[in-house]
Protein backbone atom coordinates (compact mmCIF):
# COMPACT_ATOMS: atom_id res chain seq x y z
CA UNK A 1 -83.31 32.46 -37.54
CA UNK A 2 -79.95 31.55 -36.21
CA UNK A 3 -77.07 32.57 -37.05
CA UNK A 4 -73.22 29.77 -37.71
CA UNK A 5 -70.89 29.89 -35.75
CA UNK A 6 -66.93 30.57 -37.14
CA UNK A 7 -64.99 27.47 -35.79
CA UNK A 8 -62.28 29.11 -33.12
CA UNK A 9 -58.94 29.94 -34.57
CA UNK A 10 -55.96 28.49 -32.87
CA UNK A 11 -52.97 25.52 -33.63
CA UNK A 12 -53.91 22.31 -35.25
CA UNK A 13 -52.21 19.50 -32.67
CA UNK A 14 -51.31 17.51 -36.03
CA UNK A 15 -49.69 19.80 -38.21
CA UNK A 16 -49.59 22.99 -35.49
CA UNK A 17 -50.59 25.22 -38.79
CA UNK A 18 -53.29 27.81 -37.38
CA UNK A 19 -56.42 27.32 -38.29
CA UNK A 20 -59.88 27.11 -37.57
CA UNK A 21 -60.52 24.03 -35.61
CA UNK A 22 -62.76 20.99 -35.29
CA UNK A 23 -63.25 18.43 -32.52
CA UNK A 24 -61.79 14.87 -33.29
CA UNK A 25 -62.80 12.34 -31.08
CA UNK A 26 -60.81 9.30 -31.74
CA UNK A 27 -62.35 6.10 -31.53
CA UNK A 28 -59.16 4.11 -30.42
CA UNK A 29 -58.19 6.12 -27.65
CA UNK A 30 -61.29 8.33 -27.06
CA UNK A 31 -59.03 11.32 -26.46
CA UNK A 32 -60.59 14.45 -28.44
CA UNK A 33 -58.06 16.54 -30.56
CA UNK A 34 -58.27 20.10 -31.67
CA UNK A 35 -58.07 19.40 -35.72
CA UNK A 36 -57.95 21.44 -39.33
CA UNK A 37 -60.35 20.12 -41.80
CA UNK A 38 -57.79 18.26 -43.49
CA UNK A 39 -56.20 16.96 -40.41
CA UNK A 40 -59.33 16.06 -39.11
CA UNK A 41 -59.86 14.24 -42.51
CA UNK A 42 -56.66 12.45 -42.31
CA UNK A 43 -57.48 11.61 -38.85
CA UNK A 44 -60.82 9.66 -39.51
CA UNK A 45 -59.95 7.65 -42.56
CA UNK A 46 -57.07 6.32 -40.79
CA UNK A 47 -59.04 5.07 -37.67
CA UNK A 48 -61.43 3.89 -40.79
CA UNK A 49 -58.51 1.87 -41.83
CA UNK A 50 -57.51 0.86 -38.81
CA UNK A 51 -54.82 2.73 -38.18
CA UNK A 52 -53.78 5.82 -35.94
CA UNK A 53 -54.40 9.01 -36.14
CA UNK A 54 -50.79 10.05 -34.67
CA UNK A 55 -47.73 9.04 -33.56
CA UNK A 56 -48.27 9.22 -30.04
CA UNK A 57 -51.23 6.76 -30.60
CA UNK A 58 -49.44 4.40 -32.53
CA UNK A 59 -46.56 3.72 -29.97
CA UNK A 60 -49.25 3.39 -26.76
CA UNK A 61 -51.76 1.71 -28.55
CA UNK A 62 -50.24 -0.26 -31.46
CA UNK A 63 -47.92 -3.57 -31.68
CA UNK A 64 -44.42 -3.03 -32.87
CA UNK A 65 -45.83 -4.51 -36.38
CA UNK A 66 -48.67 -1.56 -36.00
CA UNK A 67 -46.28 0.85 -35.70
CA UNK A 68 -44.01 -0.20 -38.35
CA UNK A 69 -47.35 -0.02 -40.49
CA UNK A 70 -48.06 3.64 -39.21
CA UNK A 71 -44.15 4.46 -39.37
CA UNK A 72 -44.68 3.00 -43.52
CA UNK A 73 -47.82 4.82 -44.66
CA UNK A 74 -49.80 1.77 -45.59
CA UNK A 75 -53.00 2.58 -43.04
């Protein structure tokens, strides 16, 4: 029988809360960021949209219209 694992403790690069963390890989950018559950959340039903998962990402990645989009909530 084994025995789970406690995620590590440590800051969330979204919100920089500590918590335990979880590896996001992001589709867009393949870059992997140290997450909270609900950051990590966040983070995949935004690439789901089609948007970004942060702000940094948005202003390499995205057009100007993209980032207005990100900027305005509506991905």
């Amino acid at each position: 029988m084994t025995t789970a694992t406690t995620p590590p403790l440590g800051d969330c690069q979204m919100c920089r809360t500590r918590r335990h963390l979880f590896p996001h890989k992001s589709v867009r950018d393949g870059l992997v960021r140290n997450l909270c559950v609900r950051c990590h959340e966040s983070a995949t039903v935004a690439e789901e949209r089609g948007g970004f998962v942060d702000f940094e990402q948005a202003i390499t990645d995205g057009s100007d219209e993209d980032l207005l989009s990100w900027l305005r909530g509506d991905l």
